[in-house]
PDB file of N, CA and C in Angstrom:
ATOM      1  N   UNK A   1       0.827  -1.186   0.000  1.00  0.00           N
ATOM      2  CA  UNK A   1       0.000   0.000   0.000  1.00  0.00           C
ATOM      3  C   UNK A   1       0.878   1.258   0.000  1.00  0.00           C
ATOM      4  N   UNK A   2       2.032   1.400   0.449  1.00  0.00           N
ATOM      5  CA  UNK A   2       3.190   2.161   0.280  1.00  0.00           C
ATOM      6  C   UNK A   2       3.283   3.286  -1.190  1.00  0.00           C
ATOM      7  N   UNK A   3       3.159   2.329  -1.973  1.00  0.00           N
ATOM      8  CA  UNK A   3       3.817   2.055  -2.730  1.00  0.00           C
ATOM      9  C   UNK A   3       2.833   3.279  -3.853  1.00  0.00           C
ATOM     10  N   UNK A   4       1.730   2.769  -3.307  1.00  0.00           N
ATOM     11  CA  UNK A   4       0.177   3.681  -3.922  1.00  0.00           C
ATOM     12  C   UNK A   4       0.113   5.065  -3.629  1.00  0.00           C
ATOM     13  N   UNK A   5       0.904   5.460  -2.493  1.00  0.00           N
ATOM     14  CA  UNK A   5       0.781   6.735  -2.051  1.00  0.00           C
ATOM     15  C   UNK A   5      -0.430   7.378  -1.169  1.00  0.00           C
ATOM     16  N   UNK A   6      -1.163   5.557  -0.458  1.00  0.00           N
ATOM     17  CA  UNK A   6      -2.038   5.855   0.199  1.00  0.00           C
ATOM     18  C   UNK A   6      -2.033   6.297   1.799  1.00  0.00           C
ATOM     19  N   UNK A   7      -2.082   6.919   2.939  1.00  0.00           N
ATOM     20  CA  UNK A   7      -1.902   7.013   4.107  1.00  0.00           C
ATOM     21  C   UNK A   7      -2.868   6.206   4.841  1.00  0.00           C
ATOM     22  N   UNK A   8      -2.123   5.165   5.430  1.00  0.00           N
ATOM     23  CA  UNK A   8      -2.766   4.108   6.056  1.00  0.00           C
ATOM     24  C   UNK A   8      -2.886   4.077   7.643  1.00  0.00           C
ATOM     25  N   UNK A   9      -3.894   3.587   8.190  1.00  0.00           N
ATOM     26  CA  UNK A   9      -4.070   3.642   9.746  1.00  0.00           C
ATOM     27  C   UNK A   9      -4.079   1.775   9.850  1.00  0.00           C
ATOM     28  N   UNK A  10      -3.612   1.359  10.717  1.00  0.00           N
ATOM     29  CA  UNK A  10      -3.648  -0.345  10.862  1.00  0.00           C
ATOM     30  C   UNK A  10      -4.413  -0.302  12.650  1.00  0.00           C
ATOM     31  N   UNK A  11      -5.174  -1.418  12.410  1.00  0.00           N
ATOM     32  CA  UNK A  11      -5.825  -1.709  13.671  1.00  0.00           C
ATOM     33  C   UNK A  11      -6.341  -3.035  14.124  1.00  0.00           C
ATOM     34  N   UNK A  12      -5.880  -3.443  15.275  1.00  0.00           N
ATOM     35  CA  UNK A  12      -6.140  -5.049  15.496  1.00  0.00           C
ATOM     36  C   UNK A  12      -7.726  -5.264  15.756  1.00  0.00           C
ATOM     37  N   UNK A  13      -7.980  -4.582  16.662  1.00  0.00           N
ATOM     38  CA  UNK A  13      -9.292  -4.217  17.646  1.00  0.00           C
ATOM     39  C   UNK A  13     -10.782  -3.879  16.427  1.00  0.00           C
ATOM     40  N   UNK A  14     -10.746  -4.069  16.154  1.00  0.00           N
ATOM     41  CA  UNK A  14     -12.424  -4.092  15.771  1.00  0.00           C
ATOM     42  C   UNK A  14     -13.328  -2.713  16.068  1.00  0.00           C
ATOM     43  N   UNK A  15     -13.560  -3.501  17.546  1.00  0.00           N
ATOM     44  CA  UNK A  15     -14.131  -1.829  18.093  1.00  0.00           C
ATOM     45  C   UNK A  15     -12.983  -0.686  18.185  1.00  0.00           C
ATOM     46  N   UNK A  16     -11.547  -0.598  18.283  1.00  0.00           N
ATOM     47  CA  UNK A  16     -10.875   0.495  18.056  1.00  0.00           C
ATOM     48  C   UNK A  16     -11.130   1.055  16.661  1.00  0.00           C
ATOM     49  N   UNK A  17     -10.738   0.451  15.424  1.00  0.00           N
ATOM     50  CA  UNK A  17     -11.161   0.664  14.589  1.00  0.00           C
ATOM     51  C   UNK A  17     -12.587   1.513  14.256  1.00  0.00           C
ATOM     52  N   UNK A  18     -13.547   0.815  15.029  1.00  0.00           N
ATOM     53  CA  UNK A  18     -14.917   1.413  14.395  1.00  0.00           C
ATOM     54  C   UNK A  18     -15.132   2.450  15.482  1.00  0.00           C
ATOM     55  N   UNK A  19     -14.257   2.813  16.087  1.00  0.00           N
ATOM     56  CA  UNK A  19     -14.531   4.296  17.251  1.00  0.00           C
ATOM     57  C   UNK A  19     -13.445   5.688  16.530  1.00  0.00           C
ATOM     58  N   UNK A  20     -12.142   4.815  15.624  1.00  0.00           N
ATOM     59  CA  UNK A  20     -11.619   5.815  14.750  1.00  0.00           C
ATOM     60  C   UNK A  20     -12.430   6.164  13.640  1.00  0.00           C
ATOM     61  N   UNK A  21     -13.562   5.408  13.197  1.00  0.00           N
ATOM     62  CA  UNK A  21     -13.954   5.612  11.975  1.00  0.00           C
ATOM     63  C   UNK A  21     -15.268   7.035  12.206  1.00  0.00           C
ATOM     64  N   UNK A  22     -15.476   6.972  13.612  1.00  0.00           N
ATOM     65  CA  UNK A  22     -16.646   7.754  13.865  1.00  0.00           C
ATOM     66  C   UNK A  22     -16.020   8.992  13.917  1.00  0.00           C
ATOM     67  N   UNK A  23     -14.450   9.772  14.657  1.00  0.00           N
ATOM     68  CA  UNK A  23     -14.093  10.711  14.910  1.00  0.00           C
ATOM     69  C   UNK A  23     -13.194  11.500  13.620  1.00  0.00           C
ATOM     70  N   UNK A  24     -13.040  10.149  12.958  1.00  0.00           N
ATOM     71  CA  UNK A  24     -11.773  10.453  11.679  1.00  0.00           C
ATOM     72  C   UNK A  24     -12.498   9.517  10.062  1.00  0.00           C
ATOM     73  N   UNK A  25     -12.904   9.653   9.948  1.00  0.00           N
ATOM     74  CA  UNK A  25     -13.380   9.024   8.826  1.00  0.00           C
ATOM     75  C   UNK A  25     -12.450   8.721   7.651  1.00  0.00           C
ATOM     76  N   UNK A  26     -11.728   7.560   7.237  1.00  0.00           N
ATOM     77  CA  UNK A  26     -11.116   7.493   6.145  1.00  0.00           C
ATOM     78  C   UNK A  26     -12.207   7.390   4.737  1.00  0.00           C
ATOM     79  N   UNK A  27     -11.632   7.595   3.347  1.00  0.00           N
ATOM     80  CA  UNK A  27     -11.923   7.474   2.391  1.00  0.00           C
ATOM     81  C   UNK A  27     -11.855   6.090   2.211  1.00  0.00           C
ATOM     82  N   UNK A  28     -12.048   5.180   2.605  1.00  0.00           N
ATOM     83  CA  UNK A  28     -11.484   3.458   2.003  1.00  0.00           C
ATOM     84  C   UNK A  28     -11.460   2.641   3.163  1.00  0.00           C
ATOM     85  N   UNK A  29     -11.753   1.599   3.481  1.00  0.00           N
ATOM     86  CA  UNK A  29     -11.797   0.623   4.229  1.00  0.00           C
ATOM     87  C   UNK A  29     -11.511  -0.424   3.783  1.00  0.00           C
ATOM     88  N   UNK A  30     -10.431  -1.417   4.203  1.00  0.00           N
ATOM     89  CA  UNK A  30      -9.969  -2.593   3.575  1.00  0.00           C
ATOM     90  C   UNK A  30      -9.985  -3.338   5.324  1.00  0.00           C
ATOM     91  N   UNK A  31     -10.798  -4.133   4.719  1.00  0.00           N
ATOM     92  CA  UNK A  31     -11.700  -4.753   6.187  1.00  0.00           C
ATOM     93  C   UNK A  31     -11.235  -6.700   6.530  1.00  0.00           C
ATOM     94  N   UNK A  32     -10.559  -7.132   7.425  1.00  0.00           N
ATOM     95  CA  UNK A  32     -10.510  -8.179   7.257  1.00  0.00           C
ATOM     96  C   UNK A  32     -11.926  -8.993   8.005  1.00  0.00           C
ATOM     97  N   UNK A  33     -12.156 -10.057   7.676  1.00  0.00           N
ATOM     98  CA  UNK A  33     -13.525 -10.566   8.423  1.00  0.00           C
ATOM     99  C   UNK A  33     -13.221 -11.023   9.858  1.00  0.00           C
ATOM    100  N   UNK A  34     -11.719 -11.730   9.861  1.00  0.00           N
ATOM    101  CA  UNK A  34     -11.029 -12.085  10.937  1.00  0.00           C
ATOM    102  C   UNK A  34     -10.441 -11.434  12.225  1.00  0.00           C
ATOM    103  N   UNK A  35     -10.913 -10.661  13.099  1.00  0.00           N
ATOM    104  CA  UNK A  35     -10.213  -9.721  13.651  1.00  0.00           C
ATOM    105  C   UNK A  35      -9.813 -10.209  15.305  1.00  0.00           C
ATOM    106  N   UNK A  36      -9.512  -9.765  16.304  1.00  0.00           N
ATOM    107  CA  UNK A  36      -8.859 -10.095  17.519  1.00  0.00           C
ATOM    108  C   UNK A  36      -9.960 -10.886  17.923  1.00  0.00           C
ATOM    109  N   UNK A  37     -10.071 -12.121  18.933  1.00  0.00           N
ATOM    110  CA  UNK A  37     -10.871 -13.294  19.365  1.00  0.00           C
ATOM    111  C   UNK A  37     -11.975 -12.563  20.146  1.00  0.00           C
ATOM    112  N   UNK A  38     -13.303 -12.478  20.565  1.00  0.00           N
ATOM    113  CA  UNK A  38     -13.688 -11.962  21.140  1.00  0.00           C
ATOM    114  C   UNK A  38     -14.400  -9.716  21.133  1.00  0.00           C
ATOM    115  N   UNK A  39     -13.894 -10.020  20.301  1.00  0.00           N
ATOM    116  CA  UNK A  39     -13.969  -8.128  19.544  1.00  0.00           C
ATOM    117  C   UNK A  39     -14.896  -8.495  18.913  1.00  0.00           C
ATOM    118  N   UNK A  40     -15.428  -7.248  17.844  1.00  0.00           N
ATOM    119  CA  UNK A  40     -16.231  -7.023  16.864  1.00  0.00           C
ATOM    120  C   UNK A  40     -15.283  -7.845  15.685  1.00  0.00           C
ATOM    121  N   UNK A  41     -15.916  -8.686  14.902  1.00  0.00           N
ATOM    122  CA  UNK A  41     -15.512  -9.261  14.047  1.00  0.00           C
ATOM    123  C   UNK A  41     -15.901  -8.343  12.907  1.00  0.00           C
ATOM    124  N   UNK A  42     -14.995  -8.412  11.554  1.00  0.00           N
ATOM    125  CA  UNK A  42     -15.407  -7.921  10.186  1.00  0.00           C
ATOM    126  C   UNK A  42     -16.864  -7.452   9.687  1.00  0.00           C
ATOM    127  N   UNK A  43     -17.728  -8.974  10.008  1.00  0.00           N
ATOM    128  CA  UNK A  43     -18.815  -8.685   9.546  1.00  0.00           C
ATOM    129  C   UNK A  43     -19.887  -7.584  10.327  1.00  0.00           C
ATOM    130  N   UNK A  44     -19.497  -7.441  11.646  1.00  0.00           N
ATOM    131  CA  UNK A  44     -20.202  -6.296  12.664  1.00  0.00           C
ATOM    132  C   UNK A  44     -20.264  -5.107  12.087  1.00  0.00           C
ATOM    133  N   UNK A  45     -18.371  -4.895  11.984  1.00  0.00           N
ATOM    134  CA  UNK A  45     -17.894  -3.308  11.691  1.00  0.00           C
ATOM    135  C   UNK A  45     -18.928  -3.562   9.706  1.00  0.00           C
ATOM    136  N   UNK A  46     -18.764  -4.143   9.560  1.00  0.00           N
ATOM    137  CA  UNK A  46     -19.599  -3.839   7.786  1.00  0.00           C
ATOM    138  C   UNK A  46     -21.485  -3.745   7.828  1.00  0.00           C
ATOM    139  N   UNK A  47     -22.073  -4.458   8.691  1.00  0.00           N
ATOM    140  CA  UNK A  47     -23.234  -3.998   8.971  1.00  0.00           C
ATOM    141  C   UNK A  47     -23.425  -2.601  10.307  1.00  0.00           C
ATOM    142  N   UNK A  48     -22.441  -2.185  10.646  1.00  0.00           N
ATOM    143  CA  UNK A  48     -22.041  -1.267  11.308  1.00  0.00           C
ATOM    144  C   UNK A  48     -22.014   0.494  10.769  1.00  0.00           C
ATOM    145  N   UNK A  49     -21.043  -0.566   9.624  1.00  0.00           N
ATOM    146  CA  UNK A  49     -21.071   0.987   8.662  1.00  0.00           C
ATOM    147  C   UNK A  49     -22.095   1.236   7.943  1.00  0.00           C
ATOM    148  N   UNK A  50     -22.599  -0.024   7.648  1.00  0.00           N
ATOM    149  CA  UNK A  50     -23.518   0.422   6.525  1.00  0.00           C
ATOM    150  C   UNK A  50     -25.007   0.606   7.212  1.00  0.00           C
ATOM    151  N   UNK A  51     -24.922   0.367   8.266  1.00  0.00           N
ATOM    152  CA  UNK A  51     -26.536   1.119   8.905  1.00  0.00           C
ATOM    153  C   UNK A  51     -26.276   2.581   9.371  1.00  0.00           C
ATOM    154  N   UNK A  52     -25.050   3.200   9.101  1.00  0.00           N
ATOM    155  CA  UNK A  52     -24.480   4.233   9.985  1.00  0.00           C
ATOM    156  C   UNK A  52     -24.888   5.823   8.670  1.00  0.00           C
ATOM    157  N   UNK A  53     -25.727   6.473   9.139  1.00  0.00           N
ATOM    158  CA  UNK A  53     -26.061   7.391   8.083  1.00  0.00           C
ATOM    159  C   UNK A  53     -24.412   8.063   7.691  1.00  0.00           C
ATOM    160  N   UNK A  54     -23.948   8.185   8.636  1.00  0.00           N
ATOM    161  CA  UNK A  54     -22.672   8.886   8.628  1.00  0.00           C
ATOM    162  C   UNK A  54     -21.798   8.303   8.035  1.00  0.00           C
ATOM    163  N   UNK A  55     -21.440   7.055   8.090  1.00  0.00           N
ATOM    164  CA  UNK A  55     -20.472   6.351   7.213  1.00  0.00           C
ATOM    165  C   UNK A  55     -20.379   5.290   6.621  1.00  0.00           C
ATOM    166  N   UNK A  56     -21.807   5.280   5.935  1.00  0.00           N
ATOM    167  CA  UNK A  56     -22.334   4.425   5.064  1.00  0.00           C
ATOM    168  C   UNK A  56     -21.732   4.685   3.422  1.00  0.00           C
ATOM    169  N   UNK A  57     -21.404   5.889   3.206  1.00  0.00           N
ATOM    170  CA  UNK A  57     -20.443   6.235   2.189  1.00  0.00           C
ATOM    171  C   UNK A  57     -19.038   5.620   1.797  1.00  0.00           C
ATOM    172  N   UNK A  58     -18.883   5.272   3.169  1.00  0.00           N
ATOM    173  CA  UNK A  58     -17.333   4.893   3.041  1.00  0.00           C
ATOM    174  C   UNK A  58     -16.969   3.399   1.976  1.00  0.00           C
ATOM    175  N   UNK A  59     -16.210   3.087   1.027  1.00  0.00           N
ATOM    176  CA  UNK A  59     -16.700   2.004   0.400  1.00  0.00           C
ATOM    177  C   UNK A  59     -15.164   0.909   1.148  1.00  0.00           C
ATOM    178  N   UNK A  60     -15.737  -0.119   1.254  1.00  0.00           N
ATOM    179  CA  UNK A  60     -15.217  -1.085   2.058  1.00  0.00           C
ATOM    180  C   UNK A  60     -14.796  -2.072   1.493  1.00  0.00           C
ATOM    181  N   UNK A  61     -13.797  -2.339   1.152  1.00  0.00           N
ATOM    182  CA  UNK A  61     -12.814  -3.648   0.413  1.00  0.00           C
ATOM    183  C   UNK A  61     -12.546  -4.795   1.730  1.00  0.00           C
ATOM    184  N   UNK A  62     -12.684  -6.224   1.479  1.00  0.00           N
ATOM    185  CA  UNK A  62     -12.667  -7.128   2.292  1.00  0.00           C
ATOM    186  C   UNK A  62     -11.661  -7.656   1.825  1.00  0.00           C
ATOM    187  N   UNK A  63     -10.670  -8.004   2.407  1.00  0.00           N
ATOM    188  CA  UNK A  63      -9.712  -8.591   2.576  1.00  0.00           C
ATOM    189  C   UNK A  63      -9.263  -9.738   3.183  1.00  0.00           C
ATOM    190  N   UNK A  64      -9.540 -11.073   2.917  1.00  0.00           N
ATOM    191  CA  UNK A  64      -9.995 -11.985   3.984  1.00  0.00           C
ATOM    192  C   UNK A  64      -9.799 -13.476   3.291  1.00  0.00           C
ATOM    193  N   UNK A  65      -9.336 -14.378   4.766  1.00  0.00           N
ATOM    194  CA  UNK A  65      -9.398 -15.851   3.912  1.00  0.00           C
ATOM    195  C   UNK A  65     -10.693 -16.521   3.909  1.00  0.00           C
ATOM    196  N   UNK A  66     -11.433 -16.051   4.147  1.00  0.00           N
ATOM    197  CA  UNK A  66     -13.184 -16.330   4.153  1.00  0.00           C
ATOM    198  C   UNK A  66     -13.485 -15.921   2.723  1.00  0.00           C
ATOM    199  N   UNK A  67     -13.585 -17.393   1.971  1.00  0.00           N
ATOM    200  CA  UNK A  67     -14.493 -17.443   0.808  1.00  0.00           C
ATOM    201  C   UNK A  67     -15.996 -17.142   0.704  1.00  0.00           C
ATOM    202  N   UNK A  68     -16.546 -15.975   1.143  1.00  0.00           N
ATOM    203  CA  UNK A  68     -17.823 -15.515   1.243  1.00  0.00           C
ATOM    204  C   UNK A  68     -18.057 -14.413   0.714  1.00  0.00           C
ATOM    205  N   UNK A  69     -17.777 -14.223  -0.615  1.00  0.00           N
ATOM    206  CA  UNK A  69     -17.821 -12.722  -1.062  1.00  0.00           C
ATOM    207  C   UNK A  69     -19.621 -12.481  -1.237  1.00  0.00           C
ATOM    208  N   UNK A  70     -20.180 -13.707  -1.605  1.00  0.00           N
ATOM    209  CA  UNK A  70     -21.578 -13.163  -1.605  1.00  0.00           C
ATOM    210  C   UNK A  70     -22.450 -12.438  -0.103  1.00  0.00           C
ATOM    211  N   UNK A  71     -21.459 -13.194   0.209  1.00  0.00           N
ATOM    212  CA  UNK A  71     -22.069 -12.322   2.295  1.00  0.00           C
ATOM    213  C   UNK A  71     -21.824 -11.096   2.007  1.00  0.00           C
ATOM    214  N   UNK A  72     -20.525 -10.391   1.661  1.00  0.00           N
ATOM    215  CA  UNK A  72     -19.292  -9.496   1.743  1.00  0.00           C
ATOM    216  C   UNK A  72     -20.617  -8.313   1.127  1.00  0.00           C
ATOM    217  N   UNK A  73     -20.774  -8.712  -0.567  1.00  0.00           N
ATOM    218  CA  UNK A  73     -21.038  -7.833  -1.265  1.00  0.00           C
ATOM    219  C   UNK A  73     -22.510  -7.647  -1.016  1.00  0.00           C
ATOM    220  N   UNK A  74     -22.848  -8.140  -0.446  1.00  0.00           N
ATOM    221  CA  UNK A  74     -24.553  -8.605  -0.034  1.00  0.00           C
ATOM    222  C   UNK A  74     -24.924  -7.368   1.157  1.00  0.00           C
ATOM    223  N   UNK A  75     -23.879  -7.637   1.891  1.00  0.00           N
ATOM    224  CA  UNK A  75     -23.644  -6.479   2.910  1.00  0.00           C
ATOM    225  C   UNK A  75     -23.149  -4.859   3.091  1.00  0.00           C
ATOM    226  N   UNK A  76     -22.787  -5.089   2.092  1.00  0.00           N
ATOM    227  CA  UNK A  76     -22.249  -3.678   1.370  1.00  0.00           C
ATOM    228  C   UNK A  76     -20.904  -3.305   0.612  1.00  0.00           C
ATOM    229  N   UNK A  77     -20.271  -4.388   0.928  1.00  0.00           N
ATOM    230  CA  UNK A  77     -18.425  -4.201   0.520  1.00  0.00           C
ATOM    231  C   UNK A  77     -18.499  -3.763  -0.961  1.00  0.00           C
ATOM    232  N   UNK A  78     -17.368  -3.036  -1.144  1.00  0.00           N
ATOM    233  CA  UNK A  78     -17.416  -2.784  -2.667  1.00  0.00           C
ATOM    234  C   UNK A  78     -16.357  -3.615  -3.514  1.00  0.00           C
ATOM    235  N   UNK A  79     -16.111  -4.533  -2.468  1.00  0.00           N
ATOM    236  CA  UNK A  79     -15.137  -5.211  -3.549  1.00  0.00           C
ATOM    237  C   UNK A  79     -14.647  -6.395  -1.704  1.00  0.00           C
ATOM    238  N   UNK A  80     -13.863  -7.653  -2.756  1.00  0.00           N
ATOM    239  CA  UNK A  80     -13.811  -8.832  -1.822  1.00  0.00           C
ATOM    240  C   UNK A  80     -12.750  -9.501  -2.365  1.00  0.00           C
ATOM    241  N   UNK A  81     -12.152  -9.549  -2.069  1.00  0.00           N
ATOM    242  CA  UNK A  81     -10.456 -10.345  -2.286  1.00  0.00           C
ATOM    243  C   UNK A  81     -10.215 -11.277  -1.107  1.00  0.00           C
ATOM    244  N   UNK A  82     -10.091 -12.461  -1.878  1.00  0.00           N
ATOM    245  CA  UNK A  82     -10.081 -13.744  -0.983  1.00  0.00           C
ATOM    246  C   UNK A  82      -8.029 -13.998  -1.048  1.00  0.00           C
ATOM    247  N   UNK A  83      -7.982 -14.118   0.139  1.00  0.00           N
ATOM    248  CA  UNK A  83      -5.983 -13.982   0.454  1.00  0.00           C
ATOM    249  C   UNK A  83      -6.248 -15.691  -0.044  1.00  0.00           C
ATOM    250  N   UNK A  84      -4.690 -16.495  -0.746  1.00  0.00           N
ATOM    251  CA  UNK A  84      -3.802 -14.931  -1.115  1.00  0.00           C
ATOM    252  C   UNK A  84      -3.923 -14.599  -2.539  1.00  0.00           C
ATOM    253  N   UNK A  85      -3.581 -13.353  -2.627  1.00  0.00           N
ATOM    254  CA  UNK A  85      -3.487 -12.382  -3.458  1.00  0.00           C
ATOM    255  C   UNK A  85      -2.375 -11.137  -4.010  1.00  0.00           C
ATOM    256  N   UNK A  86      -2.551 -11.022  -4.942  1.00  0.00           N
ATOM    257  CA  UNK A  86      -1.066 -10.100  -5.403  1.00  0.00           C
ATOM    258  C   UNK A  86      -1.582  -8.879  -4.498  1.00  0.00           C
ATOM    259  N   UNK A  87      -0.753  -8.081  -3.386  1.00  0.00           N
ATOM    260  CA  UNK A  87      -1.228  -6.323  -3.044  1.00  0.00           C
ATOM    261  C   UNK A  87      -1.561  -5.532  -3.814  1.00  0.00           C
ATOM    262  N   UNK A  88      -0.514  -5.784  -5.502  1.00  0.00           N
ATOM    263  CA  UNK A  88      -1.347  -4.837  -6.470  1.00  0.00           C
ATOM    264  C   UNK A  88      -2.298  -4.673  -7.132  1.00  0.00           C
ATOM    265  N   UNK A  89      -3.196  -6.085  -6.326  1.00  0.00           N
ATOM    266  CA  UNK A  89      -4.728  -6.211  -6.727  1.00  0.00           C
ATOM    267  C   UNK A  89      -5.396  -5.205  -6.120  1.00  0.00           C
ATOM    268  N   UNK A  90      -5.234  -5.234  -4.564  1.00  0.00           N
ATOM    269  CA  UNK A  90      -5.994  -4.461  -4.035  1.00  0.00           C
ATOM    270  C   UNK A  90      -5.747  -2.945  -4.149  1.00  0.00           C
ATOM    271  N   UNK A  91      -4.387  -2.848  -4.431  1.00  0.00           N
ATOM    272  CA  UNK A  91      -4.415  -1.243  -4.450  1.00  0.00           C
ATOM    273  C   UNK A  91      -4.895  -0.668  -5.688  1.00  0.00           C
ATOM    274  N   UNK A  92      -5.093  -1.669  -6.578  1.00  0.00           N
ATOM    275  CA  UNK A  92      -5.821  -1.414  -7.780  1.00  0.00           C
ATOM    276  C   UNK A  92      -6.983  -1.074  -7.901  1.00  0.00           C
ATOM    277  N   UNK A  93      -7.412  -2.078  -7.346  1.00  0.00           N
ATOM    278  CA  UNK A  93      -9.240  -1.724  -7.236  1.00  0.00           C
ATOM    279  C   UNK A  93      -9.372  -0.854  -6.098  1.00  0.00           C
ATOM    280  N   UNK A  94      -8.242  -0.149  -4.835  1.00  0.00           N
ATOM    281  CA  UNK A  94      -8.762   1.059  -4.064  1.00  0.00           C
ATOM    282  C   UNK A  94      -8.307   2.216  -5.337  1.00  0.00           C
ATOM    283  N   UNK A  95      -7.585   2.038  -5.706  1.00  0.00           N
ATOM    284  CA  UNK A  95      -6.914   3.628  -6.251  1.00  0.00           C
ATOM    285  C   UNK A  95      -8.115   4.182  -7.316  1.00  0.00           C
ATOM    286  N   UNK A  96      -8.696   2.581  -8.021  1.00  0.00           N
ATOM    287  CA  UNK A  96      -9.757   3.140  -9.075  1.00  0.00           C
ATOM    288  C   UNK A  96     -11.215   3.497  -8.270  1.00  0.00           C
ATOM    289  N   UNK A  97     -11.507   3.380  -7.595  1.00  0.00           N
ATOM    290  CA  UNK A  97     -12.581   3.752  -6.459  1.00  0.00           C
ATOM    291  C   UNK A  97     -12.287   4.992  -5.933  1.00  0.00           C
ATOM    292  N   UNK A  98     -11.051   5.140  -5.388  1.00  0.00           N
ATOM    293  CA  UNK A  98     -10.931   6.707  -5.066  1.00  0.00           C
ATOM    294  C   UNK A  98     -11.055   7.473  -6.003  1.00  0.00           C
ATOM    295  N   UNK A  99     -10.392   7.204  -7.493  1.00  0.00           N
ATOM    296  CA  UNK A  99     -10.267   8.012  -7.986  1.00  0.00           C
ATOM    297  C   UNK A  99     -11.274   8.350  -8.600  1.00  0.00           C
ATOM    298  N   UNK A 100     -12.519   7.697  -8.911  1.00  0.00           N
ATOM    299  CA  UNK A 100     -13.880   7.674  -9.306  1.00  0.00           C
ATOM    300  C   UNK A 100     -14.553   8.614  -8.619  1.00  0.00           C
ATOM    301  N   UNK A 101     -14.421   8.579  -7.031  1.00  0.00           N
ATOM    302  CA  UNK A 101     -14.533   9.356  -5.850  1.00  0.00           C
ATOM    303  C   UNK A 101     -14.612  10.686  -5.886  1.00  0.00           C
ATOM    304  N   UNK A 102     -13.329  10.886  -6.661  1.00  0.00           N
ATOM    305  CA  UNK A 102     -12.323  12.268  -6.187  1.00  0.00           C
ATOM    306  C   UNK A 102     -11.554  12.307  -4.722  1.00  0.00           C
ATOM    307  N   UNK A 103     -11.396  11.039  -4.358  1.00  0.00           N
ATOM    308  CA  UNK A 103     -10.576  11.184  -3.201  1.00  0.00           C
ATOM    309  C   UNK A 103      -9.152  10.694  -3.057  1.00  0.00           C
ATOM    310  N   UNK A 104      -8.473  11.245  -1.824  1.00  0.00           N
ATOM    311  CA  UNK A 104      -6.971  11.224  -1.791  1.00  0.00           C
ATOM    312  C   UNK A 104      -6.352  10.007  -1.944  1.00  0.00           C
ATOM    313  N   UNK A 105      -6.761   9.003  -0.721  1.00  0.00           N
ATOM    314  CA  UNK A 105      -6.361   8.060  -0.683  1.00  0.00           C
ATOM    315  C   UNK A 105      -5.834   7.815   0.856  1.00  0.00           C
ATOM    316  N   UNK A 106      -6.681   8.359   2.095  1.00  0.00           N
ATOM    317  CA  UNK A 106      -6.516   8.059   3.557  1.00  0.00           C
ATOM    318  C   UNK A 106      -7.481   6.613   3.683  1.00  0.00           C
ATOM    319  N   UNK A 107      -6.706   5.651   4.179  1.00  0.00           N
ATOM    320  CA  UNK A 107      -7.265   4.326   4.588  1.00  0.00           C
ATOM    321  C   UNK A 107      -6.655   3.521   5.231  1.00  0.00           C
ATOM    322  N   UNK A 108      -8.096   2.695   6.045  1.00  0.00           N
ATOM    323  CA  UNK A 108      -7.875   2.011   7.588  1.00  0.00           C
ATOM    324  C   UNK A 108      -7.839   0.725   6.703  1.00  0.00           C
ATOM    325  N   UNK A 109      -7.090   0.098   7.690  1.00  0.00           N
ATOM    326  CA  UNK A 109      -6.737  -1.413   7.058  1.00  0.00           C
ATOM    327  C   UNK A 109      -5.690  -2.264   8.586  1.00  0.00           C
ATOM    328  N   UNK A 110      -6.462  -3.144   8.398  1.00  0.00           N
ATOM    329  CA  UNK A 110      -6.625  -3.943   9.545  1.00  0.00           C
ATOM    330  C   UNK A 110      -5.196  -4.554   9.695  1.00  0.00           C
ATOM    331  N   UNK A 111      -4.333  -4.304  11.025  1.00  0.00           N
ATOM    332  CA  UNK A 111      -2.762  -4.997  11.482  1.00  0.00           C
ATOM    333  C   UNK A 111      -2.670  -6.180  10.524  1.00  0.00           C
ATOM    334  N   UNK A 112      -3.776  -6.765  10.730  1.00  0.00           N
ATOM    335  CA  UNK A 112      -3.307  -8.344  10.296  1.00  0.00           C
ATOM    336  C   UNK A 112      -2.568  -8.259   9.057  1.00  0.00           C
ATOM    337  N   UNK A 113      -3.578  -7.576   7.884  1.00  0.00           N
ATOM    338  CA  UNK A 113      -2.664  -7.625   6.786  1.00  0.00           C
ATOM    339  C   UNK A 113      -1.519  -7.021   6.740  1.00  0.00           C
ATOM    340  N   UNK A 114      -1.470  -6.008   7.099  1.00  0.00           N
ATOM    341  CA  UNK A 114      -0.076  -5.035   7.098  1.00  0.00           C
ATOM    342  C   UNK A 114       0.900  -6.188   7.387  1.00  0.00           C
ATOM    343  N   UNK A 115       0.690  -7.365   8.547  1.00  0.00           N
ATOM    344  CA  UNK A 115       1.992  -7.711   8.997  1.00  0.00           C
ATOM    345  C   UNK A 115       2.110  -8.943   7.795  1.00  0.00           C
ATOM    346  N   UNK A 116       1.021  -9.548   7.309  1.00  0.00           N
ATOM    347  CA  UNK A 116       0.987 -10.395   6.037  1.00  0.00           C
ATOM    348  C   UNK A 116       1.804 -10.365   4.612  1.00  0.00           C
ATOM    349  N   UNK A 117       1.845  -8.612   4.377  1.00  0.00           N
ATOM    350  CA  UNK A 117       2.139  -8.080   3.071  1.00  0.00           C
ATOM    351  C   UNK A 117       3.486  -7.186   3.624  1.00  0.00           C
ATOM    352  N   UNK A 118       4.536  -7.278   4.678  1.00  0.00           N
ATOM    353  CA  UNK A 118       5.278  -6.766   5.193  1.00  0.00           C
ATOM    354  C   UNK A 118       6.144  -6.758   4.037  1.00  0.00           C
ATOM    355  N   UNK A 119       7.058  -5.609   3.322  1.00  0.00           N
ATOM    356  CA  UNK A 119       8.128  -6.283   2.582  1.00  0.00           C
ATOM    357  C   UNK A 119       8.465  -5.982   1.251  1.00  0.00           C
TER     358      UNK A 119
END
């Protein structure tokens, strides 16, 4: 994601995540379904956002070893990438979404992958 020129926030926590999203809103969400044991899992924070008048805009890329993109996209994601996967998939399909947008390119994206795609 570096590499895209996107400014990224990483977050293990679920609910940390969805308490930054209320005060700071990124342009992009790259969401894993898998998140810390016991937290808000993926699918929460995505019916979360998308009942949320406020940041129901935000478009949400899933990132995840959960073969369920029909859940994913059913729920609102704008896109579903089952790991593994090349990174320049995903920054592909964020950069063409932002740029459709008109936006910069600020986005939350979950520790796990960051430490996955280290490199």
């Amino acid at each position: 994601m570096k590499d895209s020129s996107f400014r990224v926030s990483y977050f293990q926590s679920g609910r940390k995540a969805f308490q930054k999203l209320k005060t700071s809103p990124p342009d992009a969400i790259v969401l894993d379904i898998l998140l810390e044991e016991g937290e808000m899992d993926g699918w929460a924070i995505l019916r979360e956002l998308k009942g949320s008048a406020d940041l129901n805009e935000i478009p949400v890329f899933v990132s995840t070893a959960l073969d369920e993109r029909g859940k994913g996209i059913s729920l609102g994601a704008k896109g579903y990438l089952v790991k593994p996967y090349k990174p320049s998939q995903l920054s592909k399909v964020i950069m063409h979404t932002l740029l459709s947008n008109g936006k910069q390119g600020q986005i939350l994206i979950p520790q796990a992958f960051h430490e996955e795609n280290k490199g």
